[in-house]
N, C-alpha and C. Protein backbone atom coordinates (compact mmCIF):
# COMPACT_ATOMS: atom_id res chain seq x y z
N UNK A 1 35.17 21.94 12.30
CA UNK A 1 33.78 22.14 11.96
C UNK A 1 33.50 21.78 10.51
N UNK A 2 34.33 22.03 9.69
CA UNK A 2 34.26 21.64 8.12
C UNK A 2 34.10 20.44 7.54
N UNK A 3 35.10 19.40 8.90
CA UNK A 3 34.76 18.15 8.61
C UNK A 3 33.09 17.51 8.91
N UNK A 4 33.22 18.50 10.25
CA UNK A 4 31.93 17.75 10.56
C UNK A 4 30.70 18.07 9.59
N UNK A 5 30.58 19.15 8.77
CA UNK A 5 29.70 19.77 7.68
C UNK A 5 29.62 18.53 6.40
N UNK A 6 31.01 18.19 6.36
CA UNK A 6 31.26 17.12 5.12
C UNK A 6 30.81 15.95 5.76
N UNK A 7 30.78 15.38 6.84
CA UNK A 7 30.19 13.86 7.13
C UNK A 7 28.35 14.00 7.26
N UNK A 8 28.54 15.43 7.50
CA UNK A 8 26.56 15.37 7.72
C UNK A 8 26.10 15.13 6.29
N UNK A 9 26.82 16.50 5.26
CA UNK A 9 26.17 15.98 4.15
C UNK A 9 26.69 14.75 3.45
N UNK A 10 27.62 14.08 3.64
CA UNK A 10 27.45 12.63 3.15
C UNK A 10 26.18 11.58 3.57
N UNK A 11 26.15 11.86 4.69
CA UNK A 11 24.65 10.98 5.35
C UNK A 11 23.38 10.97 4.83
N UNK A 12 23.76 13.31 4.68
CA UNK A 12 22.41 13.36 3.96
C UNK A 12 22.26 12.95 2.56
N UNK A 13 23.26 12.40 2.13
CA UNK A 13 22.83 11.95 0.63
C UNK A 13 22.69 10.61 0.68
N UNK A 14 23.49 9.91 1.50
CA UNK A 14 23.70 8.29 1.46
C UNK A 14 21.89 7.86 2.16
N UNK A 15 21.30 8.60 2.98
CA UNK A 15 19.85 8.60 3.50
C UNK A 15 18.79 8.92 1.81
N UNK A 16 19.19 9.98 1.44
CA UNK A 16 18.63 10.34 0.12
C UNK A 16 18.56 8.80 -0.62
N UNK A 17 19.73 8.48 -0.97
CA UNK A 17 19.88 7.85 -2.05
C UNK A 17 18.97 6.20 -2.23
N UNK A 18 19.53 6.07 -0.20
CA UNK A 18 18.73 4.81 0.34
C UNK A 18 17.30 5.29 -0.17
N UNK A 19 16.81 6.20 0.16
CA UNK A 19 15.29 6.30 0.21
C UNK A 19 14.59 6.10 -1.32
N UNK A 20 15.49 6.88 -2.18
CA UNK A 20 15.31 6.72 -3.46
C UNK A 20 15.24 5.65 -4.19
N UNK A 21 16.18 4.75 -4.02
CA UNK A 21 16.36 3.34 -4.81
C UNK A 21 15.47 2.43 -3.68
N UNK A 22 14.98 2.61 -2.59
CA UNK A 22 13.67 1.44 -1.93
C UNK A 22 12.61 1.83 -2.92
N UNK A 23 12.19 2.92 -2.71
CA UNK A 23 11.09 3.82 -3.23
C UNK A 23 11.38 2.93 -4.94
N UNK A 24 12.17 2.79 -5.21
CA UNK A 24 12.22 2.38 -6.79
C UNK A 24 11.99 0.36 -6.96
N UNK A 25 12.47 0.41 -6.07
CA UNK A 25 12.62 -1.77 -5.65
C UNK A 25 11.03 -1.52 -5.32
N UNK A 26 10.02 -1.08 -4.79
CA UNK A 26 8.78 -1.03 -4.28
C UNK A 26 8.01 -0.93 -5.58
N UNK A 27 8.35 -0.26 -6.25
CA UNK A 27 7.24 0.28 -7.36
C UNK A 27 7.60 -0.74 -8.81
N UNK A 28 8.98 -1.14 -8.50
CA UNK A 28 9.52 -2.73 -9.49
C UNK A 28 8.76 -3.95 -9.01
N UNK A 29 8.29 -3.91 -7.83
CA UNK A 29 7.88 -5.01 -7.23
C UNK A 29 6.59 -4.90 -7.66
N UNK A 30 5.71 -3.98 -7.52
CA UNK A 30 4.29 -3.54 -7.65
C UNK A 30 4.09 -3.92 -9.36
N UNK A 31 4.92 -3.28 -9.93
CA UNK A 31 4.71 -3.56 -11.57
C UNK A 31 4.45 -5.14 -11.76
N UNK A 32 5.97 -5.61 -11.42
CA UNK A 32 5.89 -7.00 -11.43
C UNK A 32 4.64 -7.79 -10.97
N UNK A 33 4.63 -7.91 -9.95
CA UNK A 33 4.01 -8.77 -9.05
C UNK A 33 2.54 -8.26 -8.81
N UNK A 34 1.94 -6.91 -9.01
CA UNK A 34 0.68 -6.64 -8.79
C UNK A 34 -0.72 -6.52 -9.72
N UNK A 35 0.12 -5.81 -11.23
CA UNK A 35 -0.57 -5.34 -11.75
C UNK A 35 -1.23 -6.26 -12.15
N UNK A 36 -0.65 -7.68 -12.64
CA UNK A 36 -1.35 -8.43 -13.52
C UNK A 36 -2.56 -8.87 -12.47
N UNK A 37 -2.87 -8.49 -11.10
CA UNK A 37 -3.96 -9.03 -10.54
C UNK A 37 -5.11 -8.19 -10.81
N UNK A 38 -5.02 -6.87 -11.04
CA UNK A 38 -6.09 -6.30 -11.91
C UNK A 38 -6.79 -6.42 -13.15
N UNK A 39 -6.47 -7.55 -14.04
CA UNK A 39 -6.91 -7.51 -15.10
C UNK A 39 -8.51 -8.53 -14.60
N UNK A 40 -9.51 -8.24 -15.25
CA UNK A 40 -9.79 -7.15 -16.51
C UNK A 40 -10.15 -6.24 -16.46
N UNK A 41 -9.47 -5.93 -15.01
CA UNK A 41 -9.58 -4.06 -14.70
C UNK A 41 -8.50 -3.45 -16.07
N UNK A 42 -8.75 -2.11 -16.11
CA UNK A 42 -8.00 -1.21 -16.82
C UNK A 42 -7.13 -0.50 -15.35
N UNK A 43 -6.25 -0.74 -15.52
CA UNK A 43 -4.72 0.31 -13.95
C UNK A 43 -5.48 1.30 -14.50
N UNK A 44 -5.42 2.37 -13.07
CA UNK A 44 -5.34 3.91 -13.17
C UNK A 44 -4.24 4.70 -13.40
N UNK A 45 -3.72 3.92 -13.33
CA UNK A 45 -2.25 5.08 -13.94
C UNK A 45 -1.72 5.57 -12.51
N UNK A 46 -2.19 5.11 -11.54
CA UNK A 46 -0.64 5.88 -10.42
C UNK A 46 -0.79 4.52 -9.59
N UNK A 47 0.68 4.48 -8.94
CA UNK A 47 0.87 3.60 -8.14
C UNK A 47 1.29 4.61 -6.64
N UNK A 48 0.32 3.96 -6.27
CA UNK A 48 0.01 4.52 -4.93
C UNK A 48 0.68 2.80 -4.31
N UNK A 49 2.26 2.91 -3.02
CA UNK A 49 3.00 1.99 -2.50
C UNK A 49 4.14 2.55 -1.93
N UNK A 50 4.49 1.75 -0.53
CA UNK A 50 5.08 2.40 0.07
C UNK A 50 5.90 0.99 0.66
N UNK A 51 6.83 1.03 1.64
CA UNK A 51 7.42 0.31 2.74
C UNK A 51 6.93 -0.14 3.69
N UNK A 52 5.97 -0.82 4.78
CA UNK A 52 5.24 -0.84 5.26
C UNK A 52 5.92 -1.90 6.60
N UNK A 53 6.10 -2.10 7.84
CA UNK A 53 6.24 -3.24 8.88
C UNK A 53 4.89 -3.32 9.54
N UNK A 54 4.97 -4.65 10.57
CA UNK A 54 3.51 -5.30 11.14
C UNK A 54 3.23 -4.00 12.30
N UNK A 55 2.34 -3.89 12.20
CA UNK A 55 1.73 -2.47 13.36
C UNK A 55 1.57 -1.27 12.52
N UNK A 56 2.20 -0.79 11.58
CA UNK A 56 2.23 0.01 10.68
C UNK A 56 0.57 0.74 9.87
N UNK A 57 0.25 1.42 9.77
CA UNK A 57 -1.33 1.58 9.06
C UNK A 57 -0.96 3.36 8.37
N UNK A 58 -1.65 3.13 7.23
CA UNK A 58 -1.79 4.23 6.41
C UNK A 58 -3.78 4.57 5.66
N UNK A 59 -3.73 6.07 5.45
CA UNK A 59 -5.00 6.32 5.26
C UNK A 59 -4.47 6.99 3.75
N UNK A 60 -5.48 6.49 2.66
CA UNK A 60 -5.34 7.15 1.29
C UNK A 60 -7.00 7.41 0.69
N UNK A 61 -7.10 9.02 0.75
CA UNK A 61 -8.76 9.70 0.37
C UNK A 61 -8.48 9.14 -1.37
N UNK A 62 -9.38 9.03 -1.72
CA UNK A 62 -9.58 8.64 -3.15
C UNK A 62 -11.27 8.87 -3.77
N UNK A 63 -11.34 9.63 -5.35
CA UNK A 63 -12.41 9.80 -5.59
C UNK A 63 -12.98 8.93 -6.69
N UNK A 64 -14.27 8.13 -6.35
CA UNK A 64 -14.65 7.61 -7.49
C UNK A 64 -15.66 8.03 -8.58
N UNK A 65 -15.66 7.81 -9.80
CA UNK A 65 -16.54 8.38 -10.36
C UNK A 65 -17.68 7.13 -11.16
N UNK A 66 -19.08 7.74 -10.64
CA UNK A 66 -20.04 7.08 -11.22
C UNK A 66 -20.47 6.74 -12.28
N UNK A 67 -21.05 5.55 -12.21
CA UNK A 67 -21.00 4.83 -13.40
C UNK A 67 -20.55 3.73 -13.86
N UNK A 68 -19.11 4.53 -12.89
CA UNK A 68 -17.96 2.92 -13.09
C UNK A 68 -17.72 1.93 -12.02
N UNK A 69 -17.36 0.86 -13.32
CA UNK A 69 -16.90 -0.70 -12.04
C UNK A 69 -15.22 -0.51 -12.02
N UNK A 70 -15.38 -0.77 -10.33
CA UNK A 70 -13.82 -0.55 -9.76
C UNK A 70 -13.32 -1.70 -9.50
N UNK A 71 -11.73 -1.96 -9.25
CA UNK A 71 -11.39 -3.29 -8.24
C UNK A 71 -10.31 -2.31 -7.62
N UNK A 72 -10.43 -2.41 -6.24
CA UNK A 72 -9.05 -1.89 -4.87
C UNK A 72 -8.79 -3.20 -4.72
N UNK A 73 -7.15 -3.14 -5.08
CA UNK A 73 -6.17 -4.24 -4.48
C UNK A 73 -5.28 -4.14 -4.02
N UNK A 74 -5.24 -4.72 -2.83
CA UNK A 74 -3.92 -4.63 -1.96
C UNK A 74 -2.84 -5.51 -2.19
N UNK A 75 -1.78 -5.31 -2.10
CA UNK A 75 -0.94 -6.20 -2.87
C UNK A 75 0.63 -5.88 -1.60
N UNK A 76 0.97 -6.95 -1.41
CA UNK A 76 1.89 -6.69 -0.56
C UNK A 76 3.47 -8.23 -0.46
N UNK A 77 4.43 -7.73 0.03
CA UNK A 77 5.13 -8.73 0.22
C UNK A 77 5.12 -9.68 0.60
N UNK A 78 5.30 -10.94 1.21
CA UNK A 78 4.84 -12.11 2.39
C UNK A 78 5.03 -12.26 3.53
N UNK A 79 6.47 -11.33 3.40
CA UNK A 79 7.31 -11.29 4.84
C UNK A 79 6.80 -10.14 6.11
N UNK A 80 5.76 -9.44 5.25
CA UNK A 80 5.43 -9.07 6.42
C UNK A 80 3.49 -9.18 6.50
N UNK A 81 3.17 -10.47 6.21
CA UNK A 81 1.94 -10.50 6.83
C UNK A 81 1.12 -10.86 5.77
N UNK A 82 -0.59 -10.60 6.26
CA UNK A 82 -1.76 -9.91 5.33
C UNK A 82 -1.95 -9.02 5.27
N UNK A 83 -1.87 -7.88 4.56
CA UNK A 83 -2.29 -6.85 5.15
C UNK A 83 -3.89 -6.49 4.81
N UNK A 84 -4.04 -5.73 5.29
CA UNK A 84 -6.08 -5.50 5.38
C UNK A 84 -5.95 -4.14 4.87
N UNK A 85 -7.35 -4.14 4.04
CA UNK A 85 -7.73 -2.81 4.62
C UNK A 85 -9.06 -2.85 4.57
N UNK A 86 -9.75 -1.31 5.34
CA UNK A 86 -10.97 -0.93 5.32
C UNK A 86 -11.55 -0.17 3.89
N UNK A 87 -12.28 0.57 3.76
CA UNK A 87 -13.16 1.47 3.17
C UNK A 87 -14.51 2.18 3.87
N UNK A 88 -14.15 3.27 3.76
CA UNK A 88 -14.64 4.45 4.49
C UNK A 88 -15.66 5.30 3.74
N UNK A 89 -16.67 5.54 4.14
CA UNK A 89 -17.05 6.92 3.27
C UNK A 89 -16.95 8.16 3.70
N UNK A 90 -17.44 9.52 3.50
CA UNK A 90 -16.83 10.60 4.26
C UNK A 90 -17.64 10.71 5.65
N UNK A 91 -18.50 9.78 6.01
CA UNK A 91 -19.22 9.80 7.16
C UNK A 91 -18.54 8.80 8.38
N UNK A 92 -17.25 8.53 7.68
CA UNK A 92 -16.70 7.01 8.53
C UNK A 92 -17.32 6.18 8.36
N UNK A 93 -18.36 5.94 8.09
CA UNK A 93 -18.55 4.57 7.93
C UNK A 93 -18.01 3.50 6.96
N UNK A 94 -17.80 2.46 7.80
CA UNK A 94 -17.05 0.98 6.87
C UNK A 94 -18.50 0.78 5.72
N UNK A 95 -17.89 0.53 4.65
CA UNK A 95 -18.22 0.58 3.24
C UNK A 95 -17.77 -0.85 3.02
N UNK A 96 -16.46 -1.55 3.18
CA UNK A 96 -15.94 -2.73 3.10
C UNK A 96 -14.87 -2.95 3.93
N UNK A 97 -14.97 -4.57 4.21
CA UNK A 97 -13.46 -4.90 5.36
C UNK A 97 -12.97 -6.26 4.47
N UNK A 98 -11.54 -6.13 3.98
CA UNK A 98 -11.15 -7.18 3.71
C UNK A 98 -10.87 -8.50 4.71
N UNK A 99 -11.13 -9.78 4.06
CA UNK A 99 -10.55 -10.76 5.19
C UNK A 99 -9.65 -11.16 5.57
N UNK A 100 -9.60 -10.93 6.87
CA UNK A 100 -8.21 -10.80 7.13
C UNK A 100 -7.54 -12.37 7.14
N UNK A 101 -8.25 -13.18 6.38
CA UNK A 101 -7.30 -14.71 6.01
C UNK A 101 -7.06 -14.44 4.68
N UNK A 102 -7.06 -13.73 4.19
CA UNK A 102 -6.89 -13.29 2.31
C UNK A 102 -5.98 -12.80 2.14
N UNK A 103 -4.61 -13.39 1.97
CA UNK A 103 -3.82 -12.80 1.58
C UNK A 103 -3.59 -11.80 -0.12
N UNK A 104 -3.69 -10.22 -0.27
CA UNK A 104 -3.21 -9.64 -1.54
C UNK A 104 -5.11 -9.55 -1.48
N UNK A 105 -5.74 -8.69 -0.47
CA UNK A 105 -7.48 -9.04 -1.23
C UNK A 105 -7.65 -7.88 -1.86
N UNK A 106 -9.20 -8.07 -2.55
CA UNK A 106 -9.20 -6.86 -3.33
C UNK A 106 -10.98 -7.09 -3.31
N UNK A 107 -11.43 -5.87 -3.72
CA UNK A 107 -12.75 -5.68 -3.97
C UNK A 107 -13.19 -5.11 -5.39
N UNK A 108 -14.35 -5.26 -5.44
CA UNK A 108 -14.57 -4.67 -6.78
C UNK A 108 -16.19 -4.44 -6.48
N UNK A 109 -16.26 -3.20 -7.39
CA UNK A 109 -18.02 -2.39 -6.98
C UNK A 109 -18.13 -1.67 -8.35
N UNK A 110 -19.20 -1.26 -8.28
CA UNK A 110 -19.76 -0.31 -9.05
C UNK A 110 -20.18 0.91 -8.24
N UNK A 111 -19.91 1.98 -8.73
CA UNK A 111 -20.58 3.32 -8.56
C UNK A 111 -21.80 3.88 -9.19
N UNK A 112 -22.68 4.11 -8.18
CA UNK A 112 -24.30 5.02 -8.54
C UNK A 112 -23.78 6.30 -8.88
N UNK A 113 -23.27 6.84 -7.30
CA UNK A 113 -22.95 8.46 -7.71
C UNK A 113 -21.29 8.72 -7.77
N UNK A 114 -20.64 9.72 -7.52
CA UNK A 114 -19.11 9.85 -7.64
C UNK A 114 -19.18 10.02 -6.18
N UNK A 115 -18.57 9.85 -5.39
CA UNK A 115 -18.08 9.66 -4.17
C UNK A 115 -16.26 9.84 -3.92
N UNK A 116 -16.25 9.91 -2.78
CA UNK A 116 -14.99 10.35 -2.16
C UNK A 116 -14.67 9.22 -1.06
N UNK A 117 -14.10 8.14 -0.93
CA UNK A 117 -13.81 7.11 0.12
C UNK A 117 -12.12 7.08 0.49
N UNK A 118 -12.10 6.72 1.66
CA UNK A 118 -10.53 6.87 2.83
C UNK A 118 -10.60 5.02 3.01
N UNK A 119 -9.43 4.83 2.34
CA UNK A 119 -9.13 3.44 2.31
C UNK A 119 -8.22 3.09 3.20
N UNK A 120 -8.16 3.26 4.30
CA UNK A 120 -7.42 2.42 5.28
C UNK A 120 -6.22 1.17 5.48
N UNK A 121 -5.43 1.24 5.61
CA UNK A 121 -4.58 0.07 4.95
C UNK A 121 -3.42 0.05 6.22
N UNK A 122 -3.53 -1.68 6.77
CA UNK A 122 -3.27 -1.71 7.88
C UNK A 122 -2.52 -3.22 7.91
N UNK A 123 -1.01 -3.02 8.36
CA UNK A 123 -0.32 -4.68 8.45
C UNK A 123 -0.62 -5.25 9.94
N UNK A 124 -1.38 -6.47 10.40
CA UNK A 124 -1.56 -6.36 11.31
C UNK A 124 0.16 -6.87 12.23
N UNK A 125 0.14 -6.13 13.66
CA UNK A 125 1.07 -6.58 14.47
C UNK A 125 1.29 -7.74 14.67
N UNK A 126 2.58 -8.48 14.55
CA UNK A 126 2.98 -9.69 14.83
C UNK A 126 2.78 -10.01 16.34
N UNK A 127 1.91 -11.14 16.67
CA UNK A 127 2.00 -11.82 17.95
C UNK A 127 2.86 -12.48 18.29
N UNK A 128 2.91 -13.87 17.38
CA UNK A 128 4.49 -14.93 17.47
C UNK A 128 5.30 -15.08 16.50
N UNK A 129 6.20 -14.21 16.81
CA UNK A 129 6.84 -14.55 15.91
C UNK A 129 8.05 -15.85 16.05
N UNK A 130 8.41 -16.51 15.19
CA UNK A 130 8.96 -17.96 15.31
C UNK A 130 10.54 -17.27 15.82
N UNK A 131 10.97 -16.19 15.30
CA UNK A 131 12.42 -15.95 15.54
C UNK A 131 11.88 -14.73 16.28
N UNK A 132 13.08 -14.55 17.44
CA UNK A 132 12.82 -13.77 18.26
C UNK A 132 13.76 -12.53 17.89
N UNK A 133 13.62 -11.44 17.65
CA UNK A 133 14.40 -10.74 17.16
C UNK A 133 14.13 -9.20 16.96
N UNK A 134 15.17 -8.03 17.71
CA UNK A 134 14.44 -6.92 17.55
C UNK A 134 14.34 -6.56 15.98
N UNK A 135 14.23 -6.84 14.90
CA UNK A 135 14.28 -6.08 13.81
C UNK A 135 13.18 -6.59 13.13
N UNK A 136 12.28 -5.64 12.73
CA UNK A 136 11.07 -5.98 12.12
C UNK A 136 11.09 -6.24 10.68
N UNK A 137 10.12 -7.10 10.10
CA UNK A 137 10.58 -7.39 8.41
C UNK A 137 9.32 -6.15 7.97
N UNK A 138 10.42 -5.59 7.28
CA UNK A 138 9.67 -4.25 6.40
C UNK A 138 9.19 -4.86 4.75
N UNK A 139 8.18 -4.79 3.80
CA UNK A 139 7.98 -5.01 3.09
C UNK A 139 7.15 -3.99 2.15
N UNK A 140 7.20 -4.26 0.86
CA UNK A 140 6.64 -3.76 -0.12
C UNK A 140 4.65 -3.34 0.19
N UNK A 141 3.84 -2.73 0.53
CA UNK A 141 2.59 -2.73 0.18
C UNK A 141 1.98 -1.42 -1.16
N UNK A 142 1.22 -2.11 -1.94
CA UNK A 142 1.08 -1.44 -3.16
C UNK A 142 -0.88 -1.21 -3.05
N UNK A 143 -1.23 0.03 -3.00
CA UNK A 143 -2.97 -0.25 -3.26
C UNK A 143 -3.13 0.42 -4.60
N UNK A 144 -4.08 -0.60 -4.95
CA UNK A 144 -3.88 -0.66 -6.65
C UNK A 144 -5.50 -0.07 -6.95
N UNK A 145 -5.51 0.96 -7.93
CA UNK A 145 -6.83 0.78 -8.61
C UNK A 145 -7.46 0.57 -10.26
N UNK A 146 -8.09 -0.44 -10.11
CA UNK A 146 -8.43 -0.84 -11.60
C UNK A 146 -9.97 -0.11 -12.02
N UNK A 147 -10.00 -0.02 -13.50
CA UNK A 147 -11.73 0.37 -13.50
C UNK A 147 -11.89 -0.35 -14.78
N UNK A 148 -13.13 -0.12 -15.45
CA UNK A 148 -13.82 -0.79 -16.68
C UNK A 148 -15.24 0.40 -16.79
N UNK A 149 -14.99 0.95 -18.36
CA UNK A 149 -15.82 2.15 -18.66
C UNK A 149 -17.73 1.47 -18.47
């Protein structure tokens, strides 16, 4: 039984450790490769990015404050797609839909009042793929927010 105690927690760290250093290659990638698409936004200071494969979709609430001009950018790897997203307000309703021939799109608005919007962020599912193969290509997606006072 002792052994078997010692191989679980090896897993559980070798799982830890994996998770830790992606989580770190994701947010190296985002620095690199994303930020400079916000300028002459000012970054908000968090990087909101994760791991993402085709079929995959995530929801992130976010508050804006009025007054200000924003840019949301999606920023993602190649290998797995375009990815899209929506914009929501708290009534559901679509606010904005990126195109889905745009690879890395982004929007940019101004705010009247401060608002609360659910940004949607979605890789679409692969139809053909050229290689047939069960293993899906997982990639970097980063949603970025820029502003200007």
């Amino acid at each position: 039984m002792k052994l078997f105690n010692k191989i679980a927690l090896l897993g559980v760290i070798v799982l830890l450790f994996t998770s830790i250093t992606a989580s770190a290659q994701c947010k190296k990638y985002t620095k690199k490769n994303c930020l400079p698409a916000l300028t002459p936004y000012l970054h908000n200071g968090q990087l909101t990015s994760a791991y993402m494969m085709p079929g995959d979709s995530a929801d992130v609430v976010m508050t804006f404050n009025a007054g200000k001009e924003y840019r949301l950018l999606i920023c993602s790897q190649d290998m797995i797609g375009k990815v899209q997203f929506k914009v929501l307000d708290k009534k559901k309703k679509v606010i904005y839909e990126s195109d889905p021939k745009e690879a890395n799109p982004a929007w940019d608005f101004k705010m009247t009042n401060t608002q609360q919007f659910t940004i949607q962020i979605y890789v679409p599912a692969r139809v053909n793929a050229k290689h047939k193969t069960s293993m899906m290509p997982e990639g970097c997606v980063a949603l970025l927010v820029g502003f200007k006072d």
